[in-house]
C-alpha atoms as a PDB file:
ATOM      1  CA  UNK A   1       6.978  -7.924 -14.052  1.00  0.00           C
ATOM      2  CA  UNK A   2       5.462 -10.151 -17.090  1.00  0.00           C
ATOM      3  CA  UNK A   3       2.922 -11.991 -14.931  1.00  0.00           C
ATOM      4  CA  UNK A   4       1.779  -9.217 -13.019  1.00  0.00           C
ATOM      5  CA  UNK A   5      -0.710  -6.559 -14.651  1.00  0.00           C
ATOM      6  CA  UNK A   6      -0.065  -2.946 -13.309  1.00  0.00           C
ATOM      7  CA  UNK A   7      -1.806   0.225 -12.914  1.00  0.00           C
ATOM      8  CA  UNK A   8      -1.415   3.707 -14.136  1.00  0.00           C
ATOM      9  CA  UNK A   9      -0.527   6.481 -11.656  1.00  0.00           C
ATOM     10  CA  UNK A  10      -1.577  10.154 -12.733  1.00  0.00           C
ATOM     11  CA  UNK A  11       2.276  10.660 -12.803  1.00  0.00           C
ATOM     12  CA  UNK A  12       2.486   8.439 -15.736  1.00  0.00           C
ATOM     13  CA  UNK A  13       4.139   5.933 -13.465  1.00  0.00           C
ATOM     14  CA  UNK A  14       3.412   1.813 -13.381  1.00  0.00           C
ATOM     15  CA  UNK A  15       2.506   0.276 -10.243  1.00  0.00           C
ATOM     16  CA  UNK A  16       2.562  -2.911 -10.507  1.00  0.00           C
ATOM     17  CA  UNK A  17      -0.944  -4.443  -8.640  1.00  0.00           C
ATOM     18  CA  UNK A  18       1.060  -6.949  -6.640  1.00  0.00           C
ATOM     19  CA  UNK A  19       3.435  -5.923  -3.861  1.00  0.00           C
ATOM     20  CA  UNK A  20       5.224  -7.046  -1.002  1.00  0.00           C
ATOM     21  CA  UNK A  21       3.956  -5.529   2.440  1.00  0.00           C
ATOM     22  CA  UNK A  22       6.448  -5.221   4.875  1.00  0.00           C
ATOM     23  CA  UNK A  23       4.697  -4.463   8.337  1.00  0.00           C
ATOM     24  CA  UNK A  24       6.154  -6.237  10.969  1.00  0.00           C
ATOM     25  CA  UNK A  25       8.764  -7.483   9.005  1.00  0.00           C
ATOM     26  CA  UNK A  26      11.992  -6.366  11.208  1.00  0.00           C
ATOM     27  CA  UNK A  27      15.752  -7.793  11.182  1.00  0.00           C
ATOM     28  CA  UNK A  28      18.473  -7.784   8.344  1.00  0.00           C
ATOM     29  CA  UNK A  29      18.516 -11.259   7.848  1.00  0.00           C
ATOM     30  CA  UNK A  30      14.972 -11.602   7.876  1.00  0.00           C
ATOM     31  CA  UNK A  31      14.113  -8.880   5.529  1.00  0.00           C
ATOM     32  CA  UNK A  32      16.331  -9.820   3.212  1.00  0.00           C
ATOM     33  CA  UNK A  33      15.116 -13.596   2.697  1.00  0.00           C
ATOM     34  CA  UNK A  34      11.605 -12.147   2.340  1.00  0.00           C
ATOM     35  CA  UNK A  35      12.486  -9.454  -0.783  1.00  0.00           C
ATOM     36  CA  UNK A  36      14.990 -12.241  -2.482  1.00  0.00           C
ATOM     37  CA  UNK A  37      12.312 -14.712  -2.158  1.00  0.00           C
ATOM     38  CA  UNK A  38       9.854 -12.062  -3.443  1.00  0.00           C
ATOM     39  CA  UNK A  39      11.840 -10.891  -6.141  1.00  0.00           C
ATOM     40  CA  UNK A  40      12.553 -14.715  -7.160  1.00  0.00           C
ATOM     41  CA  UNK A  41       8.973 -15.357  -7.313  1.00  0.00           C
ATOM     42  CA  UNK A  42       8.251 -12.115  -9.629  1.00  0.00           C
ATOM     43  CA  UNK A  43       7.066  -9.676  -7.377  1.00  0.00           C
ATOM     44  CA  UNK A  44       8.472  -6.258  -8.036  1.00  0.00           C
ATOM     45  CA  UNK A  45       7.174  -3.697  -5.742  1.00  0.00           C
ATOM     46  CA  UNK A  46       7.872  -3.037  -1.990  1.00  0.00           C
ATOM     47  CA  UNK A  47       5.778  -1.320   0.422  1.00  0.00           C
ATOM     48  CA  UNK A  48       7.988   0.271   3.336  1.00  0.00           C
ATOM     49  CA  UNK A  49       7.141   3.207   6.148  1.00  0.00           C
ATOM     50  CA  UNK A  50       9.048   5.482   8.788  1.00  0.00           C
ATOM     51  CA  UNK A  51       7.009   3.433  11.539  1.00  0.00           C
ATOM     52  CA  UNK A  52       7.777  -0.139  10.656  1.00  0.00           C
ATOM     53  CA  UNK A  53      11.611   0.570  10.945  1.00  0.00           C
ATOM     54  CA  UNK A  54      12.607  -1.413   8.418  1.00  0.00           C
ATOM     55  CA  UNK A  55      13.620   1.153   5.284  1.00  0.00           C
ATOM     56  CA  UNK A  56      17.233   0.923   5.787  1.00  0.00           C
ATOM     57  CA  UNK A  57      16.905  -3.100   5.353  1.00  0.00           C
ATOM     58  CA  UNK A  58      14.624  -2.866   2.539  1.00  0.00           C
ATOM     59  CA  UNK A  59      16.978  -0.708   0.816  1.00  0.00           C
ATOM     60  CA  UNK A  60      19.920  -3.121   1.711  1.00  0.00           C
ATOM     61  CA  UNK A  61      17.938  -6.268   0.713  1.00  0.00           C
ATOM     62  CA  UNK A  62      17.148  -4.984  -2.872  1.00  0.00           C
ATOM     63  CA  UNK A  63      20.705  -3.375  -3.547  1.00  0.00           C
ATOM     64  CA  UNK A  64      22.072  -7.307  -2.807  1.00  0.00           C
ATOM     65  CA  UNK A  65      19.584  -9.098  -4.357  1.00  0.00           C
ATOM     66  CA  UNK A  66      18.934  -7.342  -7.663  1.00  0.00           C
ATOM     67  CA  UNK A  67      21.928  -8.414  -9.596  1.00  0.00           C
ATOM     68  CA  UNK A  68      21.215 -11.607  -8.169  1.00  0.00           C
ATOM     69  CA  UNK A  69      17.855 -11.633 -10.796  1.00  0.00           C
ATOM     70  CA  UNK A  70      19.653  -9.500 -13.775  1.00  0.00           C
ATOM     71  CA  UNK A  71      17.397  -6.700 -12.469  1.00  0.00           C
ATOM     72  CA  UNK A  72      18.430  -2.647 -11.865  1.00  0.00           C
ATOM     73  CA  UNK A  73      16.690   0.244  -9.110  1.00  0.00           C
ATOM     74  CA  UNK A  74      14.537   0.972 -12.074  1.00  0.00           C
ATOM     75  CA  UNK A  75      13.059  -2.639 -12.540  1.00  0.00           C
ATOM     76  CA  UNK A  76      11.235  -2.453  -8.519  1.00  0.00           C
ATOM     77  CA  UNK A  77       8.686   0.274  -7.620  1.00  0.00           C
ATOM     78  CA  UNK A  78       9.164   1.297  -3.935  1.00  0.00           C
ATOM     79  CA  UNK A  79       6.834   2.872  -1.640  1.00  0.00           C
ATOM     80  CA  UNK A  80       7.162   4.155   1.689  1.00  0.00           C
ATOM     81  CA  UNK A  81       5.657   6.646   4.124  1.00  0.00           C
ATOM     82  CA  UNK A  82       5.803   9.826   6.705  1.00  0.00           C
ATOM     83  CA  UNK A  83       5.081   8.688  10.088  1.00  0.00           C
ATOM     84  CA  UNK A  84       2.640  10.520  12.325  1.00  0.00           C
ATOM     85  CA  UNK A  85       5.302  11.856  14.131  1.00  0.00           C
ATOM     86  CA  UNK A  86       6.560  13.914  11.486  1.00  0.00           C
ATOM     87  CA  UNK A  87       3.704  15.079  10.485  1.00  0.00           C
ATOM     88  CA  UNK A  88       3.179  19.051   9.921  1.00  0.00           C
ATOM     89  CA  UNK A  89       6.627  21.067  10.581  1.00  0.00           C
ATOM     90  CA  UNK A  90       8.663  18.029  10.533  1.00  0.00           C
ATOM     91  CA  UNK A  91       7.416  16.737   7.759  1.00  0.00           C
ATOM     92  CA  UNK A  92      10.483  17.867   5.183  1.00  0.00           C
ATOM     93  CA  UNK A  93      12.812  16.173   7.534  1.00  0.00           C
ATOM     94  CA  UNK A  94      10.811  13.100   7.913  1.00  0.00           C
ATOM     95  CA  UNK A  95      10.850  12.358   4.274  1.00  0.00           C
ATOM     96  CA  UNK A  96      14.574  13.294   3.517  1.00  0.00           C
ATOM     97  CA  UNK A  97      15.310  10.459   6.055  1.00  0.00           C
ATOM     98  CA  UNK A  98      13.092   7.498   4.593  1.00  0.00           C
ATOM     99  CA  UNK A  99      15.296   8.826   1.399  1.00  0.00           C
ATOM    100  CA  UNK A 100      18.487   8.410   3.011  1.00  0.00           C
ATOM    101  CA  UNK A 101      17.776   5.364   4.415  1.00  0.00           C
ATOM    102  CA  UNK A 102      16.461   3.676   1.867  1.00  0.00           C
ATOM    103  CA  UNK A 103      19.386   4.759  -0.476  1.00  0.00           C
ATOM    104  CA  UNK A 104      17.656   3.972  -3.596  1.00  0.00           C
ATOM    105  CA  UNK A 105      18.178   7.238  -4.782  1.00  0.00           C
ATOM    106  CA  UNK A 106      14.406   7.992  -5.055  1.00  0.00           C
ATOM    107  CA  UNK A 107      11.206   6.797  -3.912  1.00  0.00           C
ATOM    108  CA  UNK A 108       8.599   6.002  -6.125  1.00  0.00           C
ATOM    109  CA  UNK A 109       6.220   6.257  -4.264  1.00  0.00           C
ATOM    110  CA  UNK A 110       5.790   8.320  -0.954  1.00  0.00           C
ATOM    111  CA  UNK A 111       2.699   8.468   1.293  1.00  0.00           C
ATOM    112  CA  UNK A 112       1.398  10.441   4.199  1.00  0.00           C
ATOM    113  CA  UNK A 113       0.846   7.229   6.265  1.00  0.00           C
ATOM    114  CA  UNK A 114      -1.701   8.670   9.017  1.00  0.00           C
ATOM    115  CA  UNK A 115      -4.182  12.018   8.747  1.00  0.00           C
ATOM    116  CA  UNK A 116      -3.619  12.747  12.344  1.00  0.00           C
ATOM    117  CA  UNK A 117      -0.318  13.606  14.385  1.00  0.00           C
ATOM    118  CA  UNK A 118       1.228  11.400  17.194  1.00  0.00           C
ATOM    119  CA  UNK A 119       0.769  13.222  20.486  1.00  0.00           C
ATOM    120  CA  UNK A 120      -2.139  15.064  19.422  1.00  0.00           C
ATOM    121  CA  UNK A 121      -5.753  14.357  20.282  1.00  0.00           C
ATOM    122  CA  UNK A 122      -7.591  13.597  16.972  1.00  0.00           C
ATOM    123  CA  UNK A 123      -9.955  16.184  17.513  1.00  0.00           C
ATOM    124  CA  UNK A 124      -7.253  18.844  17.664  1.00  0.00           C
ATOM    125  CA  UNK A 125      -7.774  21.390  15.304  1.00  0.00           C
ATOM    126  CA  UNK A 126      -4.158  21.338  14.505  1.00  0.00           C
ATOM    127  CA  UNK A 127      -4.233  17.834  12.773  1.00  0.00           C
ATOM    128  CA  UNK A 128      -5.760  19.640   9.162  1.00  0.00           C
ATOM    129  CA  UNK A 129      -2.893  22.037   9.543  1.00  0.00           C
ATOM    130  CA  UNK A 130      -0.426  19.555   9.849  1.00  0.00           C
ATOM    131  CA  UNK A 131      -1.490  17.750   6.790  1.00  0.00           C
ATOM    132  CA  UNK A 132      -0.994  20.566   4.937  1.00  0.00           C
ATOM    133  CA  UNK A 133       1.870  21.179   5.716  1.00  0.00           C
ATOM    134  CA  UNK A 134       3.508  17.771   5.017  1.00  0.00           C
ATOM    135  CA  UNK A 135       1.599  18.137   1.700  1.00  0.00           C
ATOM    136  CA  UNK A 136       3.560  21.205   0.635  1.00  0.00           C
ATOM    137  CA  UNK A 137       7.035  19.153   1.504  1.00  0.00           C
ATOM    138  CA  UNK A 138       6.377  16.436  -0.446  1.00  0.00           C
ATOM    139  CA  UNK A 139       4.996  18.437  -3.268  1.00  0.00           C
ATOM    140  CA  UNK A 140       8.184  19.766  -2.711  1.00  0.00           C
ATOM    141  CA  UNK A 141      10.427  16.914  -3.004  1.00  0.00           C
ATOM    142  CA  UNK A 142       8.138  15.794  -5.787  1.00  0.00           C
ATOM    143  CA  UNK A 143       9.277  18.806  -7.595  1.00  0.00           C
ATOM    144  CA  UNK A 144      12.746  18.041  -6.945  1.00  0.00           C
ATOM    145  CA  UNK A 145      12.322  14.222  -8.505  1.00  0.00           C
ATOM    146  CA  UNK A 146      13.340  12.566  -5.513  1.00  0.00           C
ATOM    147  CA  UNK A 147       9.378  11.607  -4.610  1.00  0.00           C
ATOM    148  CA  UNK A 148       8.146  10.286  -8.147  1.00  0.00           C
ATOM    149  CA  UNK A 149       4.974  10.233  -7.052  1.00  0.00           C
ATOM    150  CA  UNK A 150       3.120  11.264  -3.889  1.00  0.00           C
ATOM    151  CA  UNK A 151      -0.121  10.252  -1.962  1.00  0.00           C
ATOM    152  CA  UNK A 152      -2.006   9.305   1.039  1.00  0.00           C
ATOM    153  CA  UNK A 153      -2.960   6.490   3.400  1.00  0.00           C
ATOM    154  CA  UNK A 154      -5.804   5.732   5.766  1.00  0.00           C
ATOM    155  CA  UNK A 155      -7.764   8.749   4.531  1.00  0.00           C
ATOM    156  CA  UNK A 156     -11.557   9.228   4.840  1.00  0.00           C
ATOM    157  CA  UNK A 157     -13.584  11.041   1.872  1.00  0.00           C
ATOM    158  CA  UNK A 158     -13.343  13.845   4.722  1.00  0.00           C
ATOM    159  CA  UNK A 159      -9.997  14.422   4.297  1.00  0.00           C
ATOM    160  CA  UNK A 160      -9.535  13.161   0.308  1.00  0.00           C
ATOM    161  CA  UNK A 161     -11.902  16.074  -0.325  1.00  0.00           C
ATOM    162  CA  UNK A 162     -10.221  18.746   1.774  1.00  0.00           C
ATOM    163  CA  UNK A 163      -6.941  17.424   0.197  1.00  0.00           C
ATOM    164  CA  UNK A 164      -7.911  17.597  -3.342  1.00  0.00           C
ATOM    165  CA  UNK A 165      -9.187  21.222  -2.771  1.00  0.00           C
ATOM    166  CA  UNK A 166      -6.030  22.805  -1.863  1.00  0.00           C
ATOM    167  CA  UNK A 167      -2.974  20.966  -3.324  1.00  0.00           C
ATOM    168  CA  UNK A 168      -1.333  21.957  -6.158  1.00  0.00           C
ATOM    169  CA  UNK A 169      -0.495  18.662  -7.154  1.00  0.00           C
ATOM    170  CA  UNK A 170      -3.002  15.993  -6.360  1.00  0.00           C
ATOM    171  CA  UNK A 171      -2.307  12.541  -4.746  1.00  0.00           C
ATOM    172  CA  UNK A 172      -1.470  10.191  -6.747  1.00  0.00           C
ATOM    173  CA  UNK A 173      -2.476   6.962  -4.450  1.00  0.00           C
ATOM    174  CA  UNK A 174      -4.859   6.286  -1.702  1.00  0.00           C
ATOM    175  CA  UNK A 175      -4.016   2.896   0.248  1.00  0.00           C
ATOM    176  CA  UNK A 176      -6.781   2.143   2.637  1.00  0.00           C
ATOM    177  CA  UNK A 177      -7.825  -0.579   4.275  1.00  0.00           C
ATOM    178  CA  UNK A 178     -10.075  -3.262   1.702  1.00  0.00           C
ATOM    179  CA  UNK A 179     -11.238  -6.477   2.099  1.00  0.00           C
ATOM    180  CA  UNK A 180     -14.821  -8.057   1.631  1.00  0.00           C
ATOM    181  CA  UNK A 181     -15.701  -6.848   4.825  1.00  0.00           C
ATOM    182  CA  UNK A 182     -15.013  -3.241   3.800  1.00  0.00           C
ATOM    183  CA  UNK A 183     -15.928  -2.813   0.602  1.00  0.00           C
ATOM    184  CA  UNK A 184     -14.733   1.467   0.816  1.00  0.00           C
ATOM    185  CA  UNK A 185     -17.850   2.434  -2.020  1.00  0.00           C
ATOM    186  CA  UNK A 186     -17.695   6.082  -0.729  1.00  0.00           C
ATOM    187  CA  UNK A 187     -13.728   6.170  -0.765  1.00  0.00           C
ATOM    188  CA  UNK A 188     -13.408   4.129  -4.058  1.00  0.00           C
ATOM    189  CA  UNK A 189     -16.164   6.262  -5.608  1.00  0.00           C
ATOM    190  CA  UNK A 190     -13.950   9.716  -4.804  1.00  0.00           C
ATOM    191  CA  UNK A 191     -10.883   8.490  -6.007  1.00  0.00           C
ATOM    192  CA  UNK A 192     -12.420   7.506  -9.571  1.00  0.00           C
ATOM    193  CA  UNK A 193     -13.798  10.763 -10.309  1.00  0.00           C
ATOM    194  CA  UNK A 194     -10.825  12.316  -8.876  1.00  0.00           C
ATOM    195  CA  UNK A 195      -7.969   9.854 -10.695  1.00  0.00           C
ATOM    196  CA  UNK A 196      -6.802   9.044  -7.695  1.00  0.00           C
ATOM    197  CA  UNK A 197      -5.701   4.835  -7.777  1.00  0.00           C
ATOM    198  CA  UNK A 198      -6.950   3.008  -4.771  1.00  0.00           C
ATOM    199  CA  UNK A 199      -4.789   0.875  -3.209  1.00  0.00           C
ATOM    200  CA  UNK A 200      -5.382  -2.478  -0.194  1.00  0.00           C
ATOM    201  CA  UNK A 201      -3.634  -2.893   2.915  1.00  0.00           C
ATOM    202  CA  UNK A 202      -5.297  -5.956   5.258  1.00  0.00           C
ATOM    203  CA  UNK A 203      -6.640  -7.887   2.253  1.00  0.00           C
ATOM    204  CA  UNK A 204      -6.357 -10.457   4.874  1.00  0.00           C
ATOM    205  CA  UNK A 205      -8.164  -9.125   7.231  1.00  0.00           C
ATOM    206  CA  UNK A 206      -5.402  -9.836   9.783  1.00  0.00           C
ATOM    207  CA  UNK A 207      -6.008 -13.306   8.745  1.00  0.00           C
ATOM    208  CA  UNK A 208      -9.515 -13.503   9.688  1.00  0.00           C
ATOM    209  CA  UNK A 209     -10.396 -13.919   6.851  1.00  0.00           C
ATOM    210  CA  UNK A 210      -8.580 -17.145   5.880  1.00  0.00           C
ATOM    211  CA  UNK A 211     -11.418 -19.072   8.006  1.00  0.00           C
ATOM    212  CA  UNK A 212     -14.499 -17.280   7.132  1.00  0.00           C
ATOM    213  CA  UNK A 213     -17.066 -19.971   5.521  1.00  0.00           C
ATOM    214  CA  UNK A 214     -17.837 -17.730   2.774  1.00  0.00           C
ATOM    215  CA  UNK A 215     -13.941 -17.385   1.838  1.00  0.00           C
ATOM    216  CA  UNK A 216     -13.791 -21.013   2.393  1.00  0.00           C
ATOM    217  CA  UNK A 217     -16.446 -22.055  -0.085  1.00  0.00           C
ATOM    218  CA  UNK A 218     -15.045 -19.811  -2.788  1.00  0.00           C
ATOM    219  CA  UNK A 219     -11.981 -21.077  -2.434  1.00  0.00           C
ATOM    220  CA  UNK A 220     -12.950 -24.326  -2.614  1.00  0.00           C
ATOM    221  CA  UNK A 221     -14.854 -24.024  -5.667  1.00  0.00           C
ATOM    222  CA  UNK A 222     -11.870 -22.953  -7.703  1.00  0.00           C
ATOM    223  CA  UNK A 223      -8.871 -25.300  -6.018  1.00  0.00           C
ATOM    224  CA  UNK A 224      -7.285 -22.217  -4.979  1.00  0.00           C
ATOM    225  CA  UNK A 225      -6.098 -20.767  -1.226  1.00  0.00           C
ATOM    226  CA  UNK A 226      -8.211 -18.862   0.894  1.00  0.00           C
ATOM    227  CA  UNK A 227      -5.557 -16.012   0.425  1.00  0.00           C
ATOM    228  CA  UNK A 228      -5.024 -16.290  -3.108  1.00  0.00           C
ATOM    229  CA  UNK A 229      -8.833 -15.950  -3.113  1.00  0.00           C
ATOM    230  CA  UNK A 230      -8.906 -12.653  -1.326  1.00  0.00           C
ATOM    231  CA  UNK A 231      -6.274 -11.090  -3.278  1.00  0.00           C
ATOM    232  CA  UNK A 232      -7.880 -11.759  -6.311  1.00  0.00           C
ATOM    233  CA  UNK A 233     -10.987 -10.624  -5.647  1.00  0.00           C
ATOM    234  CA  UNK A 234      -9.187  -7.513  -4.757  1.00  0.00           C
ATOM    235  CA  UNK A 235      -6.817  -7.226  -8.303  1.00  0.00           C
ATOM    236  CA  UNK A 236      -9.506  -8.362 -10.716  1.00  0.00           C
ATOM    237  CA  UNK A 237     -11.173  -5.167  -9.648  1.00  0.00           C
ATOM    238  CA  UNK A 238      -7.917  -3.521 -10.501  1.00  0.00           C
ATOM    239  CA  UNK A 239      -7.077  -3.377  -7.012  1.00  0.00           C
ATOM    240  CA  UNK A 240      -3.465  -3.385  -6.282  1.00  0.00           C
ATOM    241  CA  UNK A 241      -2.490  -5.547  -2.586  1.00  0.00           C
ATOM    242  CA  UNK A 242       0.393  -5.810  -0.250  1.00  0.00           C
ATOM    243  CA  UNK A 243       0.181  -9.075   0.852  1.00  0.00           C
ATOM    244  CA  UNK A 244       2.908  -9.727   3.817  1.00  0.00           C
ATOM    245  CA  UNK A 245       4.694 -12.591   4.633  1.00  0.00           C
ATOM    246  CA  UNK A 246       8.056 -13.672   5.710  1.00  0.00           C
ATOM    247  CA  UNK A 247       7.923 -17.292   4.352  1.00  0.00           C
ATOM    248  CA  UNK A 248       8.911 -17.702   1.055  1.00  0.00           C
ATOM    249  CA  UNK A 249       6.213 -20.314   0.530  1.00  0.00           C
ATOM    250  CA  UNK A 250       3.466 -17.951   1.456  1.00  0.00           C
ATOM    251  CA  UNK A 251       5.268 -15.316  -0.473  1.00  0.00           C
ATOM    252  CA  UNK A 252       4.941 -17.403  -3.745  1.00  0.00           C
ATOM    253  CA  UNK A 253       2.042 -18.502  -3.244  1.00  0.00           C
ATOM    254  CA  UNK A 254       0.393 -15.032  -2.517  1.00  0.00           C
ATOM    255  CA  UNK A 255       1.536 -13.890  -5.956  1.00  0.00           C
ATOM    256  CA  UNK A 256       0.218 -16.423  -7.911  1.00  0.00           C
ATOM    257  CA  UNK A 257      -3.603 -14.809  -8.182  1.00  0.00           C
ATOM    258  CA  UNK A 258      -3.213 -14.092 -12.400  1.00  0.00           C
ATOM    259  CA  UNK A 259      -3.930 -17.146 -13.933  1.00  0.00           C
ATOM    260  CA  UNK A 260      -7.235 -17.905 -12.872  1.00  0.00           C
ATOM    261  CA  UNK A 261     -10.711 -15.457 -12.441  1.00  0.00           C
ATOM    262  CA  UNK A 262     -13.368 -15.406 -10.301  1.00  0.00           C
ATOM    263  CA  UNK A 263     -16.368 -15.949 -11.646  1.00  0.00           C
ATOM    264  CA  UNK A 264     -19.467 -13.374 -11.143  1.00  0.00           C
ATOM    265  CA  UNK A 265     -21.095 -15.299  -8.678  1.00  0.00           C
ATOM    266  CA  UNK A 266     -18.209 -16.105  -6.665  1.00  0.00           C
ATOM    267  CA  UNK A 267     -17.688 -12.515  -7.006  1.00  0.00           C
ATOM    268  CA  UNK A 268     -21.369 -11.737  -5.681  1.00  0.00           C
ATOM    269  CA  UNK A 269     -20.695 -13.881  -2.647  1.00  0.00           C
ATOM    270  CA  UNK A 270     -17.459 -12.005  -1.444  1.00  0.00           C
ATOM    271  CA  UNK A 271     -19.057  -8.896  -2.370  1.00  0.00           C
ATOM    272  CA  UNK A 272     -21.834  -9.404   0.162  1.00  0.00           C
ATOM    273  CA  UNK A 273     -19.854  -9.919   3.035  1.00  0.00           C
ATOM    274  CA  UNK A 274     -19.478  -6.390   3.175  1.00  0.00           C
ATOM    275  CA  UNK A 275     -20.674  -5.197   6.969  1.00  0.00           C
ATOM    276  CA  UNK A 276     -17.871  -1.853   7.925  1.00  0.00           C
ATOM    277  CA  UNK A 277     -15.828  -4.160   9.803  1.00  0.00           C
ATOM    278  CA  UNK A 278     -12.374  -2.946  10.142  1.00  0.00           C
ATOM    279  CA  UNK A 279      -9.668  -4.686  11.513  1.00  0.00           C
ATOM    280  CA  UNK A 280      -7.090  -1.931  11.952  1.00  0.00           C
ATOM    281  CA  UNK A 281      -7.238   1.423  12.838  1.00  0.00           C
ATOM    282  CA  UNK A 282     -10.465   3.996  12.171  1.00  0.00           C
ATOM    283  CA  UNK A 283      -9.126   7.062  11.096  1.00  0.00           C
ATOM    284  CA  UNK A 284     -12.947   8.416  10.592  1.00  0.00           C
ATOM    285  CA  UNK A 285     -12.363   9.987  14.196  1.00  0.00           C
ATOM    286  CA  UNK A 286      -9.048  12.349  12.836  1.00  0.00           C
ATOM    287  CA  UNK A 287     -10.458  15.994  12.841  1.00  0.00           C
END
């Protein structure tokens, strides 16, 4: 992806800081205007999961559309994720079926998407166990070369340090939650001692955002979208973001956030909306 910096996993690997998120994004037809008119406008790195039930589309999208753009498996950078369901002794099984429905032959990247386990209270003293456990598959299937690269989602420092301490081969990726609103120092702090990249979902802020004075005035100040504004301020701290859409417009327009900067004291401003505020789910309560 020429136009698109990327970032340097502790596998070696290239990420490439602009993706396509794909929450929510559900149907054949649908997914598969979204990743042709993503791959048309240069973006080259999907972000799929077990839960949003979409891998087997994502798979069939890019296998049709690639040729389309002279492009091979080994041009795109996929990521998806263990749901909570799998979690602990199901883990192994969980992962061999985002494999087999994606169809890709490998995934690059591979995530546990949740620290707790669906059906069990979050205070259950199981919940570390089961982490563990779907730790030592995918370090598994990392060993085999079908997960290139494996990490974690929605993590506190809680569990990044517990994590760290007993793997044998660290994660590679954190994606968590980031936005102006919640600025993760703590989280971001950990995973640069610990050469772990740090990765955005809800740069957005569910949208939120996109009205907030603050975002508003930036983005007036530099002729650019409120969006396009909140995405950079994310990459030009070397940031990668998952931006989702199913318009094409909006999906071109999201990835054009490299040919312009913030400057310091627009910087400042976003910066200082930082209050906690999350907009998705607080996984500070998982035991």
């Amino acid at each position: 992806m020429s136009t698109c910096p990327s970032v340097r996993l502790s596998t070696g690997a290239q990420m490439p800081l602009l993706g396509l998120g794909t929450y929510k994004l559900v149907g054949a037809e649908n997914v598969l205007q979204a990743v042709d008119a993503a791959l048309a406008a240069g973006y080259r790195s999907f972000d799929s999961a077990a839960v949003y039930r979409n891998e087997a589309d994502v798979g069939r999208a890019l296998k049709e559309s690639l040729p389309k753009y002279g492009l091979s498996r080994e041009d795109v950078f996929i990521t998806s994720k263990l749901g909570p369901k799998d979690q602990g002794a199901n883990a192994m099984e969980g992962a061999v079926r985002s494999l087999t429905q994606l169809d890709l032959g490998y995934i690059d990247l591979y995530l546990i998407h949740w620290p707790g386990t669906q059906g069990l209270d979050v205070t259950d003293h199981k919940n570390p166990d089961n982490r563990a456990a779907s730790w030592a598959a995918l370090e598994e299937l990392h060993a085999q070369g079908k997960l290139k690269a494996i990490g974690v989602s929605n993590y506190t420092p809680t569990h990044m340090r517990e994590l760290l301490q007993s793997c044998k081969v660290p994660p590679a990726l954190l994606q968590a939650e980031f936005h102006p609103r919640l600025g993760q120092p703590e989280l971001r702090a950990l995973c640069l001692e610990s050469g772990v990249c740090f990765q955005a979902y809800s740069s957005l802020g569910r949208a939120e955002l996109l009205t907030d004075p603050v975002v508003l005035e930036v983005a007036k100040n530099c002729s650019r979208t409120p969006a396009q504004v909140l995405l950079r301020w994310a990459v030009q701290q070397n940031i990668g973001v998952l931006p989702k859409s199913s318009s094409s417009e909006r999906i071109r327009s999201n990835a054009d956030i490299f040919d312009f900067t913030l400057c310091d004291e627009d910087m400042a401003k976003l910066n200082g909306l930082d209050c906690g505020q999350r907009f998705c789910w607080d996984p500070s309560h998982v035991l």
